[in-house]
C-alpha atoms as a PDB file:
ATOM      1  CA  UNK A   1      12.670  14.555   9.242  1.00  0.00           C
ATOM      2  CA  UNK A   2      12.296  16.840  12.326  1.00  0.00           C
ATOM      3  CA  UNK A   3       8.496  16.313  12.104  1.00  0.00           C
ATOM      4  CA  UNK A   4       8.395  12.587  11.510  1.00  0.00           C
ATOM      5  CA  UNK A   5      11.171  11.862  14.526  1.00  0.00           C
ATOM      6  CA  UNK A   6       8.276  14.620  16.927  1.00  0.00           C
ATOM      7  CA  UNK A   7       5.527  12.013  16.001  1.00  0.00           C
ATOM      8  CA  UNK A   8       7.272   8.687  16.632  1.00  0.00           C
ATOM      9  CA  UNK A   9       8.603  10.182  20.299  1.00  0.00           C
ATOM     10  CA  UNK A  10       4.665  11.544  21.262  1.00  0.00           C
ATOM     11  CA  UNK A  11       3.597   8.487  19.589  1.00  0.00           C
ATOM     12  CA  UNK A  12       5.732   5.962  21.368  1.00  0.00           C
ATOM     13  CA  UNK A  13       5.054   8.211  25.045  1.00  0.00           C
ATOM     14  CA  UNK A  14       0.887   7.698  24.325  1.00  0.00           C
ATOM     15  CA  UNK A  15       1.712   3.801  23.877  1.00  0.00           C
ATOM     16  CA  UNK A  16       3.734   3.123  26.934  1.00  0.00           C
ATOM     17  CA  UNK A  17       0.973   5.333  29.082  1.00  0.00           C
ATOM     18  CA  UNK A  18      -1.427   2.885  27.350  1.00  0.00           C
ATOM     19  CA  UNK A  19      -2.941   5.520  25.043  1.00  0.00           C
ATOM     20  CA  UNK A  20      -1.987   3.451  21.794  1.00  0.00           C
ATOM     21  CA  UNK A  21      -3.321   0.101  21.281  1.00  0.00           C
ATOM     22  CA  UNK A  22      -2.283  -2.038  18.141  1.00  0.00           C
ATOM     23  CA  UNK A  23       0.968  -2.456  16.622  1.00  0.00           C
ATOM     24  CA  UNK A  24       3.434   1.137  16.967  1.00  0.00           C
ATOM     25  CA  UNK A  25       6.097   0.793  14.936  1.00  0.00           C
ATOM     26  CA  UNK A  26       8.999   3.780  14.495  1.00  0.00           C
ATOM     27  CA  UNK A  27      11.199   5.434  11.693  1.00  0.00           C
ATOM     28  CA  UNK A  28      14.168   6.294  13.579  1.00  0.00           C
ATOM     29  CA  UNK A  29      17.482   5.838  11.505  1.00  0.00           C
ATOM     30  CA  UNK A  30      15.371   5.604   8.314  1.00  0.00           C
ATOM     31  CA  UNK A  31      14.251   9.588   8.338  1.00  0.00           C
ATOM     32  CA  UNK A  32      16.621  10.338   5.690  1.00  0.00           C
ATOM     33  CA  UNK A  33      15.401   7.507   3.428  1.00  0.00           C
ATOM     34  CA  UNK A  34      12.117   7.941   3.980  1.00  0.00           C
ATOM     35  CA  UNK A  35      12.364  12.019   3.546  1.00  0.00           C
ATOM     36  CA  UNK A  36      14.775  12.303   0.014  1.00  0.00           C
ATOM     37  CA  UNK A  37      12.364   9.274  -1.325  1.00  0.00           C
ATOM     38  CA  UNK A  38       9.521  11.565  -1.701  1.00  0.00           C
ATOM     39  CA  UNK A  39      10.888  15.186  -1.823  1.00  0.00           C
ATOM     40  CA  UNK A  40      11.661  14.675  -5.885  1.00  0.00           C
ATOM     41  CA  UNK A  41       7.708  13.659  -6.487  1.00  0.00           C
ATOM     42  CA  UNK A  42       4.909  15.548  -7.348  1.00  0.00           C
ATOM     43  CA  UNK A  43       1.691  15.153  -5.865  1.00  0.00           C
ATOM     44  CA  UNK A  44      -1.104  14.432  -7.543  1.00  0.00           C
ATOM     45  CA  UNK A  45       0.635  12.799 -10.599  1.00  0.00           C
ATOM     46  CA  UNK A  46       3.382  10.755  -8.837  1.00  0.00           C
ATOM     47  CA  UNK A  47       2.695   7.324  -6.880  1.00  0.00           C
ATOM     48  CA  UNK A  48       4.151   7.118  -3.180  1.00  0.00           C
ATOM     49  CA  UNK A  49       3.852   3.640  -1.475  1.00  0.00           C
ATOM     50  CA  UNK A  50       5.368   4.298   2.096  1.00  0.00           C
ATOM     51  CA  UNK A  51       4.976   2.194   4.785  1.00  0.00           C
ATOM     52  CA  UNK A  52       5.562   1.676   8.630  1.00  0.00           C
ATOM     53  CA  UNK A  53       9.021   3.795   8.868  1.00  0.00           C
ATOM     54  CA  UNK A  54       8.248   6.553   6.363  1.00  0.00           C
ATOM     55  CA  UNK A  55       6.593   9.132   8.094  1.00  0.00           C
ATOM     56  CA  UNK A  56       9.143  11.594   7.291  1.00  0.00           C
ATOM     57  CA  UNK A  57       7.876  11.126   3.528  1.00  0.00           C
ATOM     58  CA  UNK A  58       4.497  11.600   4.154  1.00  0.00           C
ATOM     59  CA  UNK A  59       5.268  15.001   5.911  1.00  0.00           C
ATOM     60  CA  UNK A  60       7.215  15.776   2.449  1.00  0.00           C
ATOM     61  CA  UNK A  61       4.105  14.569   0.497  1.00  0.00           C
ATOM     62  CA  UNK A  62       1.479  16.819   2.943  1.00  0.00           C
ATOM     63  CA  UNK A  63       2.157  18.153   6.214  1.00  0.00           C
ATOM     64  CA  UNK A  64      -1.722  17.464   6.893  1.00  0.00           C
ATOM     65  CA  UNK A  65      -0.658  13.550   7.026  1.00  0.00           C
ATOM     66  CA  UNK A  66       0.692  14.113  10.093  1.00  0.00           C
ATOM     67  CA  UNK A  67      -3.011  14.643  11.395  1.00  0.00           C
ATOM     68  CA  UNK A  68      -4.163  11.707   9.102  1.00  0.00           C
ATOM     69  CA  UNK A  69      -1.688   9.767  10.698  1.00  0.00           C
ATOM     70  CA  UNK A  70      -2.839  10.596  14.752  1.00  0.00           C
ATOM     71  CA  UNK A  71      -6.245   9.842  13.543  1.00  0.00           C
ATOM     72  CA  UNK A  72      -5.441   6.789  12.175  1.00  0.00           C
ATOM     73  CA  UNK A  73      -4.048   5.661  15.587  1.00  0.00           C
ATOM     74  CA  UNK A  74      -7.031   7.059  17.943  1.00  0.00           C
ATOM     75  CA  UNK A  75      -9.631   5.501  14.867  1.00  0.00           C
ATOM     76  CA  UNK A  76     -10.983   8.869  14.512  1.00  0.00           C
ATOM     77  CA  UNK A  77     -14.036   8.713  11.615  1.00  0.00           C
ATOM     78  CA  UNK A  78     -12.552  11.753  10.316  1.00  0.00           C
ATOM     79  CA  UNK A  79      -9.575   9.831   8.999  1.00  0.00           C
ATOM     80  CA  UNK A  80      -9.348   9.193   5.467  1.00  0.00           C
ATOM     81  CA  UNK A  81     -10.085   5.324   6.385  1.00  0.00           C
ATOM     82  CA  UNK A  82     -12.775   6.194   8.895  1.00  0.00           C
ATOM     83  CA  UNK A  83     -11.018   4.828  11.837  1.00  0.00           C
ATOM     84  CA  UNK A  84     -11.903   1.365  10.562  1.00  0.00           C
ATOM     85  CA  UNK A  85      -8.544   0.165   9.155  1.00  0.00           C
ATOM     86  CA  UNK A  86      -5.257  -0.829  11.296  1.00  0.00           C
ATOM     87  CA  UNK A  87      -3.510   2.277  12.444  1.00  0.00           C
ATOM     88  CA  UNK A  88      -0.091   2.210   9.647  1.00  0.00           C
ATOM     89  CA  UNK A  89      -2.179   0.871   6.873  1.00  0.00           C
ATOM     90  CA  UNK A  90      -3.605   4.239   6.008  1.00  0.00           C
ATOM     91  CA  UNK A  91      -3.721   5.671   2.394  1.00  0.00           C
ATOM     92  CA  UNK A  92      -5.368   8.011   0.111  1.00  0.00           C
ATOM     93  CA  UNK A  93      -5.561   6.294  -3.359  1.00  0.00           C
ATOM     94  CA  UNK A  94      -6.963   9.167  -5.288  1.00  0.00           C
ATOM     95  CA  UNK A  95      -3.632  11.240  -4.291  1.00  0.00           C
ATOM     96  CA  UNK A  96      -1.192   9.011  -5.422  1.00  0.00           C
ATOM     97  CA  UNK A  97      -0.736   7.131  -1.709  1.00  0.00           C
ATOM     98  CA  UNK A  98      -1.989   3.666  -1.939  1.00  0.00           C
ATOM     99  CA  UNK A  99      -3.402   1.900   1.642  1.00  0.00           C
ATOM    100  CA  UNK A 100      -0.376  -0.606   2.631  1.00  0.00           C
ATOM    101  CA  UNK A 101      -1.375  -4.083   2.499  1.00  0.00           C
ATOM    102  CA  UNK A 102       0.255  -5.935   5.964  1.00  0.00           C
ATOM    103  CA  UNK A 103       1.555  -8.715   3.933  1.00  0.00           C
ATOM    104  CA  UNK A 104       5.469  -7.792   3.092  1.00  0.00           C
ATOM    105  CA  UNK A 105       6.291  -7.288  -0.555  1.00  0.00           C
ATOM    106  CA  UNK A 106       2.574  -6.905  -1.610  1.00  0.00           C
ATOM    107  CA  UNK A 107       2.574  -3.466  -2.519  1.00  0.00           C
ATOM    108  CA  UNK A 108       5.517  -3.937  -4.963  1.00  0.00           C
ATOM    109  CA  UNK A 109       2.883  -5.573  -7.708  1.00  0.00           C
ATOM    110  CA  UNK A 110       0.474  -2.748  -6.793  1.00  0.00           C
ATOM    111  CA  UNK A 111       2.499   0.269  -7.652  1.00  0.00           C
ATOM    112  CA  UNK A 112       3.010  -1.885 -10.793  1.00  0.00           C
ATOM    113  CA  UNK A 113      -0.302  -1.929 -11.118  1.00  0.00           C
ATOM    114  CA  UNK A 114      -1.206   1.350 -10.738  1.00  0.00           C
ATOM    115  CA  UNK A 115       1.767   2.866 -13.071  1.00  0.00           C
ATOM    116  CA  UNK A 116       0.568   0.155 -15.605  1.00  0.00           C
ATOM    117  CA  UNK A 117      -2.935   1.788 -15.566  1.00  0.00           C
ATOM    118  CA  UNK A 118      -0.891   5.455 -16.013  1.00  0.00           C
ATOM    119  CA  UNK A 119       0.500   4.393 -18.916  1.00  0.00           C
ATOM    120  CA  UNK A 120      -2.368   2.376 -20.771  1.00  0.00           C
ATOM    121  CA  UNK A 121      -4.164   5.941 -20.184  1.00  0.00           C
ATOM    122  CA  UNK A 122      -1.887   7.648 -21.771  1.00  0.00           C
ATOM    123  CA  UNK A 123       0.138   9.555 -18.819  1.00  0.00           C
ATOM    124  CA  UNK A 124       3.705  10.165 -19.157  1.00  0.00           C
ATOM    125  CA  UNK A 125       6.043  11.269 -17.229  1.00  0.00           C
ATOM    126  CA  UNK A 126       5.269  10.347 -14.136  1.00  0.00           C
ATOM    127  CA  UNK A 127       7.036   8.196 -11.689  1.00  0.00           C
ATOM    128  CA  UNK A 128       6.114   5.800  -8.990  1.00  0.00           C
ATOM    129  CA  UNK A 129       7.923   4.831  -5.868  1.00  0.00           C
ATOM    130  CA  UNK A 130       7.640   1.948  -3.959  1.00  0.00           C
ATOM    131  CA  UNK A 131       9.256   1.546  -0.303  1.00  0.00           C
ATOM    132  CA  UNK A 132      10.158  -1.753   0.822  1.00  0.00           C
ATOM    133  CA  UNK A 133      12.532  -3.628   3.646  1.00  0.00           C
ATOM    134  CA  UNK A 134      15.683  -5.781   3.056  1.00  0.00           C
ATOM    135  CA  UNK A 135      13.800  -9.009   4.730  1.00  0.00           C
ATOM    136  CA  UNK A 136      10.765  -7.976   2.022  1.00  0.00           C
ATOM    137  CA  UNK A 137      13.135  -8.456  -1.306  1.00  0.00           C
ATOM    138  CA  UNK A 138      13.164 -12.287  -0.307  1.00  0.00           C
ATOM    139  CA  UNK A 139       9.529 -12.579  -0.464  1.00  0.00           C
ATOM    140  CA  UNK A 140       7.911 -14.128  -3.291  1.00  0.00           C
ATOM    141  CA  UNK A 141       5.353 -11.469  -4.210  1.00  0.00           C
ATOM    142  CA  UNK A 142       7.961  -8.716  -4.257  1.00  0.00           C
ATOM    143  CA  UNK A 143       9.854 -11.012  -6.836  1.00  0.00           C
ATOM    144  CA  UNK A 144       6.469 -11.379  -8.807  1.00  0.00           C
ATOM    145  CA  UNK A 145       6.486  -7.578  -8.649  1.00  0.00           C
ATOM    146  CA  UNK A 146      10.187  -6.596  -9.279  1.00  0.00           C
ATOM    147  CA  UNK A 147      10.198  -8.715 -12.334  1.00  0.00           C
ATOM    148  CA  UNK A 148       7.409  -7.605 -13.732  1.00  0.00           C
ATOM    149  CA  UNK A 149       8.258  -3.878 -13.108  1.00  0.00           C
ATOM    150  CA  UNK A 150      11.451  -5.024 -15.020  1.00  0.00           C
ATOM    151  CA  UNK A 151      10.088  -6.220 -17.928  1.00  0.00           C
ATOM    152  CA  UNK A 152       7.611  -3.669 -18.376  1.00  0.00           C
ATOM    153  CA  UNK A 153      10.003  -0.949 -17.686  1.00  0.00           C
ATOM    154  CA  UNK A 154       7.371   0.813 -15.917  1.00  0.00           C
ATOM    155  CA  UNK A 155       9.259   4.274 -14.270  1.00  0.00           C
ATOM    156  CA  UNK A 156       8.962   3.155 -10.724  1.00  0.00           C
ATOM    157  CA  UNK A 157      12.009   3.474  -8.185  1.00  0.00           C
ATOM    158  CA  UNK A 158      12.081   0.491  -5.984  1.00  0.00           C
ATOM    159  CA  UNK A 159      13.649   1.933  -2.769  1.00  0.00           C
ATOM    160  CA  UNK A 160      15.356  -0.860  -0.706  1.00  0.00           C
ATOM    161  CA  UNK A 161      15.979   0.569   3.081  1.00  0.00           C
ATOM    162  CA  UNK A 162      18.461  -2.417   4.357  1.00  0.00           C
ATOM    163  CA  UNK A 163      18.202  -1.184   8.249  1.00  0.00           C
ATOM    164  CA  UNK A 164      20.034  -4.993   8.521  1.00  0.00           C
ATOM    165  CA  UNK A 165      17.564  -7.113  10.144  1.00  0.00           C
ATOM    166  CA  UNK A 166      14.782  -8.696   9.120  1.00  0.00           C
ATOM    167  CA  UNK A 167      12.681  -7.702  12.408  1.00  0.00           C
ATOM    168  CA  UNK A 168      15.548 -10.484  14.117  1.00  0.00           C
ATOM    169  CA  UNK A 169      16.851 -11.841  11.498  1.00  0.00           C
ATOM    170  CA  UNK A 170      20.470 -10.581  10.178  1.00  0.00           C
ATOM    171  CA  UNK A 171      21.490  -9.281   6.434  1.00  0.00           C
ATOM    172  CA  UNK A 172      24.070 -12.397   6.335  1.00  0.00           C
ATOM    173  CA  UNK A 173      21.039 -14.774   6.907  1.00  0.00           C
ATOM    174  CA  UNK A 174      18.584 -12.979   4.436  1.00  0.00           C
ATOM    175  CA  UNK A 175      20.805 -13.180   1.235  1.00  0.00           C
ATOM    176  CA  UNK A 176      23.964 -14.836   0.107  1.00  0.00           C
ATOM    177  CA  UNK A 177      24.840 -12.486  -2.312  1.00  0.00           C
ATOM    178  CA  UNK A 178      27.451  -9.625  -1.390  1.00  0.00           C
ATOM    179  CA  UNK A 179      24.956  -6.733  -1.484  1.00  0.00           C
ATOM    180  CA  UNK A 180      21.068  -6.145  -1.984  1.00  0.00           C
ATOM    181  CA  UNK A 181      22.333  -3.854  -4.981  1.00  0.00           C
ATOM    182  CA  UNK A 182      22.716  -6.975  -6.899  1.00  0.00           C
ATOM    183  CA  UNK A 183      19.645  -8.391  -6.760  1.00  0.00           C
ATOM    184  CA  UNK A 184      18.472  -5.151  -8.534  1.00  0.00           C
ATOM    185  CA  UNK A 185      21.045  -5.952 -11.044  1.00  0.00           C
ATOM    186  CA  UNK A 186      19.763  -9.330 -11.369  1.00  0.00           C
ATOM    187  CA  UNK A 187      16.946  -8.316 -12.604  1.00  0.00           C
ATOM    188  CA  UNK A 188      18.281  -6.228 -14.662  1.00  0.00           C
ATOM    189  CA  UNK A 189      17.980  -2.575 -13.361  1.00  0.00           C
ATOM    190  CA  UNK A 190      20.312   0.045 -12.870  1.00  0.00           C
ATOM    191  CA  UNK A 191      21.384  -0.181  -8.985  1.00  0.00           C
ATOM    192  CA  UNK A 192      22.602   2.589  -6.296  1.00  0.00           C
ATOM    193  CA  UNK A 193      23.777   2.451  -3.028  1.00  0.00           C
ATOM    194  CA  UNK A 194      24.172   5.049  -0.476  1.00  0.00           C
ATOM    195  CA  UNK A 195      24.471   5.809   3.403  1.00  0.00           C
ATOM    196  CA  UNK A 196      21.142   5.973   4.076  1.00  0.00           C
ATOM    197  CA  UNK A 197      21.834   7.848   7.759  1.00  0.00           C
ATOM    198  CA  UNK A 198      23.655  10.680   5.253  1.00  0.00           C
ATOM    199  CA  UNK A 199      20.875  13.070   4.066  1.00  0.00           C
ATOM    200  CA  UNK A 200      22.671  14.760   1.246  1.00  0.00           C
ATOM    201  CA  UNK A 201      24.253  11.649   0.054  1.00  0.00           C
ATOM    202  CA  UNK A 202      20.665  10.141  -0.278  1.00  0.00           C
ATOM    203  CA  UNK A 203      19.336  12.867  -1.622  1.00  0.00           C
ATOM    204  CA  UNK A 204      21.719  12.920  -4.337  1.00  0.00           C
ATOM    205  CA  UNK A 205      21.119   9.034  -5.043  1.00  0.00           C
ATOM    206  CA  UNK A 206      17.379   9.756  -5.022  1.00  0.00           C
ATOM    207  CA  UNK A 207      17.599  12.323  -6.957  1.00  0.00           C
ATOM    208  CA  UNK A 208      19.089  10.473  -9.973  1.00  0.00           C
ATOM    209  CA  UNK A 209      16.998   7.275  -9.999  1.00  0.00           C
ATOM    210  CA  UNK A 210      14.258   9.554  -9.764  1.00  0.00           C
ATOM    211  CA  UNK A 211      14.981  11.471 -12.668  1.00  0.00           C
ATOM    212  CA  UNK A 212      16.173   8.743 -14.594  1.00  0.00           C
ATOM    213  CA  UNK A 213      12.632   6.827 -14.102  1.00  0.00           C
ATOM    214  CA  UNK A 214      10.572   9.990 -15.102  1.00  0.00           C
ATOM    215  CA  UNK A 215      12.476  11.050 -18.177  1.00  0.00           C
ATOM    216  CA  UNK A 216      11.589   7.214 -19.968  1.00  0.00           C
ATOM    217  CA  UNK A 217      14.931   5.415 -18.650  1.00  0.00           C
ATOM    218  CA  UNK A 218      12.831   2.639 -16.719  1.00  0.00           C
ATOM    219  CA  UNK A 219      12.844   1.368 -13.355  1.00  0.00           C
ATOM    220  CA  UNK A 220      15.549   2.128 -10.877  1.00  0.00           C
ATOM    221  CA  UNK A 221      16.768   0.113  -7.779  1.00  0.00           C
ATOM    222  CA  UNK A 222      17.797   2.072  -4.884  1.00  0.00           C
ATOM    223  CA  UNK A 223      19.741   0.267  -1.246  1.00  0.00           C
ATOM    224  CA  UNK A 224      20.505   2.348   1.372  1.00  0.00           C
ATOM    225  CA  UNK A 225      21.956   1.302   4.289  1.00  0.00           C
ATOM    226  CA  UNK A 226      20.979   2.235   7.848  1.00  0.00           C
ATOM    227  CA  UNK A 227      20.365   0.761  11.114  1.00  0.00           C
ATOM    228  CA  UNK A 228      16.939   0.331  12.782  1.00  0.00           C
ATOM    229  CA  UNK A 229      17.964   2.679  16.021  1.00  0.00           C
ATOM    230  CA  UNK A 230      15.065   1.207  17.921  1.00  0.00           C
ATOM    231  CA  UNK A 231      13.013  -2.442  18.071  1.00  0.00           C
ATOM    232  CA  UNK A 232      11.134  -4.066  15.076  1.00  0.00           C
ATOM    233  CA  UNK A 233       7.837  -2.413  16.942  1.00  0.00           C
ATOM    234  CA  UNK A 234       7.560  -0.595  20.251  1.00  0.00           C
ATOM    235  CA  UNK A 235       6.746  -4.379  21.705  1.00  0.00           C
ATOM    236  CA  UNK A 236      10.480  -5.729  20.785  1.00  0.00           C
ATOM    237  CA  UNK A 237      13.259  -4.299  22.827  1.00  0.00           C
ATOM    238  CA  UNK A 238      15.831  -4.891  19.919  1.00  0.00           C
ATOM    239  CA  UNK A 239      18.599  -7.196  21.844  1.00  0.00           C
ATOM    240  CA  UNK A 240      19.309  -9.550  19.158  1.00  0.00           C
ATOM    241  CA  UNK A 241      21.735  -6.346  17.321  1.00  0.00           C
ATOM    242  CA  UNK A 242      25.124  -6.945  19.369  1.00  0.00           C
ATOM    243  CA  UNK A 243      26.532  -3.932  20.837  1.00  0.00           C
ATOM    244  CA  UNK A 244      29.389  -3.576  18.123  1.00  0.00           C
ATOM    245  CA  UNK A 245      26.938  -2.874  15.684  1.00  0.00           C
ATOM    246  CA  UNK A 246      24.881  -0.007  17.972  1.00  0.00           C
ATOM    247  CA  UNK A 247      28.207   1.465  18.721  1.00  0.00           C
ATOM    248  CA  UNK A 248      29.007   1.702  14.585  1.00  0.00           C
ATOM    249  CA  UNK A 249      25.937   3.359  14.562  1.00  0.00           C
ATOM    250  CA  UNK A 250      26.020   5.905  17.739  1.00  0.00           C
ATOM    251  CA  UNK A 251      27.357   8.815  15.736  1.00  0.00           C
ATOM    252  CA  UNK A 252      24.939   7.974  12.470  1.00  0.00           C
ATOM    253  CA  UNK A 253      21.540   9.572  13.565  1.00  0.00           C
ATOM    254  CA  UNK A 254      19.848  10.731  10.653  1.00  0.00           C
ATOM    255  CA  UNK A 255      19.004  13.880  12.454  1.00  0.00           C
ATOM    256  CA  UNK A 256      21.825  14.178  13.661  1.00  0.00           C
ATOM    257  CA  UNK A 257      24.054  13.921  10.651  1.00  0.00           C
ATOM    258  CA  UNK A 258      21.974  15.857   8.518  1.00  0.00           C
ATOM    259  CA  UNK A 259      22.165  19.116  11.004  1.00  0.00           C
ATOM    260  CA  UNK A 260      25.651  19.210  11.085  1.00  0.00           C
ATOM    261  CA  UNK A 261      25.750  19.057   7.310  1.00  0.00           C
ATOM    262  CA  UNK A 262      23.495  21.933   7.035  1.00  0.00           C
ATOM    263  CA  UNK A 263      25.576  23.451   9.629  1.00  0.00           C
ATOM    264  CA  UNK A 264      28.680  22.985   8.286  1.00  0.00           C
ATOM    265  CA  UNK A 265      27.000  24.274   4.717  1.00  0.00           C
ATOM    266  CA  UNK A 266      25.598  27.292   6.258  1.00  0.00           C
ATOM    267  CA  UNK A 267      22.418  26.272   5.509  1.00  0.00           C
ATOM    268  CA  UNK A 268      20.966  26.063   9.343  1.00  0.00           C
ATOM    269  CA  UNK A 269      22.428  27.518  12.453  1.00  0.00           C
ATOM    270  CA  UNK A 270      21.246  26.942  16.096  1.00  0.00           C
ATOM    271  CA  UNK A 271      18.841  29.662  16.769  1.00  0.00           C
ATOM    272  CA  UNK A 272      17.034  28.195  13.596  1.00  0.00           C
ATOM    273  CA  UNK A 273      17.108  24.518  14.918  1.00  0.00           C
ATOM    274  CA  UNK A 274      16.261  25.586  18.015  1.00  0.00           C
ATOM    275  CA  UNK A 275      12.737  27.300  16.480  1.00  0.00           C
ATOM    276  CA  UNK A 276      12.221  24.067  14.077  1.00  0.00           C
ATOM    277  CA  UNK A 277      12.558  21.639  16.827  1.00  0.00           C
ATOM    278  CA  UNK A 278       9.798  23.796  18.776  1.00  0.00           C
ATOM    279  CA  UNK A 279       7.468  24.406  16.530  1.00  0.00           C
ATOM    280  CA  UNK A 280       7.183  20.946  14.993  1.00  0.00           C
ATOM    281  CA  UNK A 281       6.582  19.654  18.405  1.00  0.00           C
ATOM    282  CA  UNK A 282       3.960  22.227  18.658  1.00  0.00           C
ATOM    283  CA  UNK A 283       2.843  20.923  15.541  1.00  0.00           C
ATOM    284  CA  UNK A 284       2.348  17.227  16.477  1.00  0.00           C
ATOM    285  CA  UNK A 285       1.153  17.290  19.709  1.00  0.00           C
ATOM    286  CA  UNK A 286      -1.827  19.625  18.498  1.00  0.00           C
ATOM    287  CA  UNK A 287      -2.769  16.729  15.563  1.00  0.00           C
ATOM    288  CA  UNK A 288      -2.791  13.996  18.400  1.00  0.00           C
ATOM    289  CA  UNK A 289      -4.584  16.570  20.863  1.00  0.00           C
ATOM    290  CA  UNK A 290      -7.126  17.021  17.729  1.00  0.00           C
ATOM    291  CA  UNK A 291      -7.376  13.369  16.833  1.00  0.00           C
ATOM    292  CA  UNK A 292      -7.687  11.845  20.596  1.00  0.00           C
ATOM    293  CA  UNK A 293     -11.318  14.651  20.984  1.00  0.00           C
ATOM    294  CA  UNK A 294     -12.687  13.245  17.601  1.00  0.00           C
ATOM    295  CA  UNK A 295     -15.230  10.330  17.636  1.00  0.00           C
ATOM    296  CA  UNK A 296     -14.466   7.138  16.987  1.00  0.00           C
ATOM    297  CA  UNK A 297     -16.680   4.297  14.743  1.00  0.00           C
ATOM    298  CA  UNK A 298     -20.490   3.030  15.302  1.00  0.00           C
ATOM    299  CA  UNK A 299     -20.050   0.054  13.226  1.00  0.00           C
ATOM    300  CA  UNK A 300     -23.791   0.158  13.166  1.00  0.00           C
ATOM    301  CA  UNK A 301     -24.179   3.312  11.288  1.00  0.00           C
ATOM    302  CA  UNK A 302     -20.926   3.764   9.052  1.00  0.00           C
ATOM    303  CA  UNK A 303     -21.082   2.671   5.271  1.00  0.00           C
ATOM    304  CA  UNK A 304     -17.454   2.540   4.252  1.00  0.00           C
ATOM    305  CA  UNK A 305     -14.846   1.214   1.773  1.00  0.00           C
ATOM    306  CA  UNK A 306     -11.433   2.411   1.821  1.00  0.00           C
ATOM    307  CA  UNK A 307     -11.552   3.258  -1.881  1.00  0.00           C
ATOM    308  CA  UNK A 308     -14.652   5.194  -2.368  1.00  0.00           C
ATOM    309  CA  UNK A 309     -15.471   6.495   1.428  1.00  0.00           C
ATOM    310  CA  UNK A 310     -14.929  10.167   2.435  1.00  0.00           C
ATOM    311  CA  UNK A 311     -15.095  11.925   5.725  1.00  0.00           C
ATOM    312  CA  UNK A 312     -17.304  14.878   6.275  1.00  0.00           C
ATOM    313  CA  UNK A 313     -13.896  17.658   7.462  1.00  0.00           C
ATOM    314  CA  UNK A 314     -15.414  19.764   9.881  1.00  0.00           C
END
């Protein structure tokens, strides 16, 4: 969480100075989400679909992301899409981390698709996990792809972070009904719903579904609520959520929350946070120092596809 919340602030910094062009878009209020829905998978067998707010679970899935993830933004050909792709829609297929399609909902039918090829080849006990908005559960390919996963019962975990808007558009005018934990029930799934600012509370949730899914108990449908503490993107300035809702909010910061928990368990102390907070900065701004030297693509010269190319690591 520590690491993904160092990226987004260097990140955000190097697109305001103009460093960053394309679309920068931040995880802050969905860290703990985003960190508890990977920490119960195993890499290499599992199936992670994050996607523009989960940073925090790539750094769970391999700390080395967060280079992938700079070079992704400066286009470096070292990348694992060559620097040819758009900078959040970066994957490595052949570990378990699809490339996000832009299009919202897509990528529910292709973790579908992917556990459906697991289990015609015979592999068991594996889960997959598929991260998707609230505005994305109203879309129609994200229906196509819950219901199937439903009547499969393929073991995938459909993780539904409800940060309550839609980039501007409010929970009350996304969905009638009283939570998004029953349209998981519509289709028939066991549904959860926790804080998802509270780290051990979401770990807990994620914990269960998870298990659930891998030991042959189907799919699982997971809410947690948060709030989007910043704009859709770095280009929106976020003034369509009324001030009543920011102040609900102003003592929820996943970060936040989850060090005085620790804190309060014994588990951290300051001197410790204090060391964390340092060297994960340390950490970041040498992967964006790294990616920003690294040569970018001669469209010219480069044969790629983002299935089958790979980089030559220096």
């Amino acid at each position: 969480m520590c690491m993904a919340r160092a990226f987004d602030l260097k990140l955000s910094s190097l697109y305001k100075a103009g460093k960053i062009f394309g679309g920068v878009f931040l995880g802050k209020g969905h860290e703990a989400i985003s960190a508890a829905s990977a920490v119960f998978l195993k890499p290499g067998q599992d199936v992670y679909n994050p996607f523009i707010r989960e940073m925090a679970g790539r750094c769970v899935w391999d700390e080395g992301y967060v280079l992938e993830a700079a070079r992704s933004y400066f286009g470096s050909t070292l990348g694992c899409m060559g620097g040819k792709d758009g900078n959040v829609h970066w994957g490595i297929p052949a570990q378990g981390i699809p490339a996000p399609i832009s299009h919202l909902g897509a990528m529910v039918s292709v973790v579908a698709g992917m556990m459906f090829a697991k289990r015609m080849q015979g592999i068991n006990g594996c889960v997959g996990v598929v991260n998707i908005g609230d505005g994305a559960t109203s879309v129609g390919a994200a229906h196509e792809g819950f219901n199937l996963i439903a009547v499969e019962k393929l073991p995938v975990v459909i993780i539904v972070s409800n940060n309550q808007y839609a980039y501007s558009t409010p929970n009350s005018q996304e969905f009638a009904c009283a939570s998004l934990a029953d349209r998981g029930r519509g289709y028939g799934l066991p549904a959860y719903e926790c804080d998802g600012t509270d780290l051990l509370q979401t770990l807990d949730v994620m914990q269960r579904a998870i298990s659930a899914a891998r030991c042959g108990e189907g799919p699982q449908w997971i809410v947690a609520d948060t709030l989007r503490m910043c704009g859709h993107g770095e280009h929106d300035d976020a003034s369509y959520i009324p001030d009543e809702v920011r102040q609900k909010y102003a003592h929820k910061d996943p970060l936040e929350v989850a060090r005085r928990e620790l804190m309060e368990q014994g588990w951290l102390d300051e001197q410790e946070d204090a060391s964390l907070q340092a060297e994960v900065r340390d950490f970041v701004q040498k992967a964006f120092a790294q990616a920003q030297r690294e040569a970018t693509p001669n469209p010219q010269s480069m044969d790629w596809s983002a299935v089958s190319w790979k980089p030559v690591r220096a």
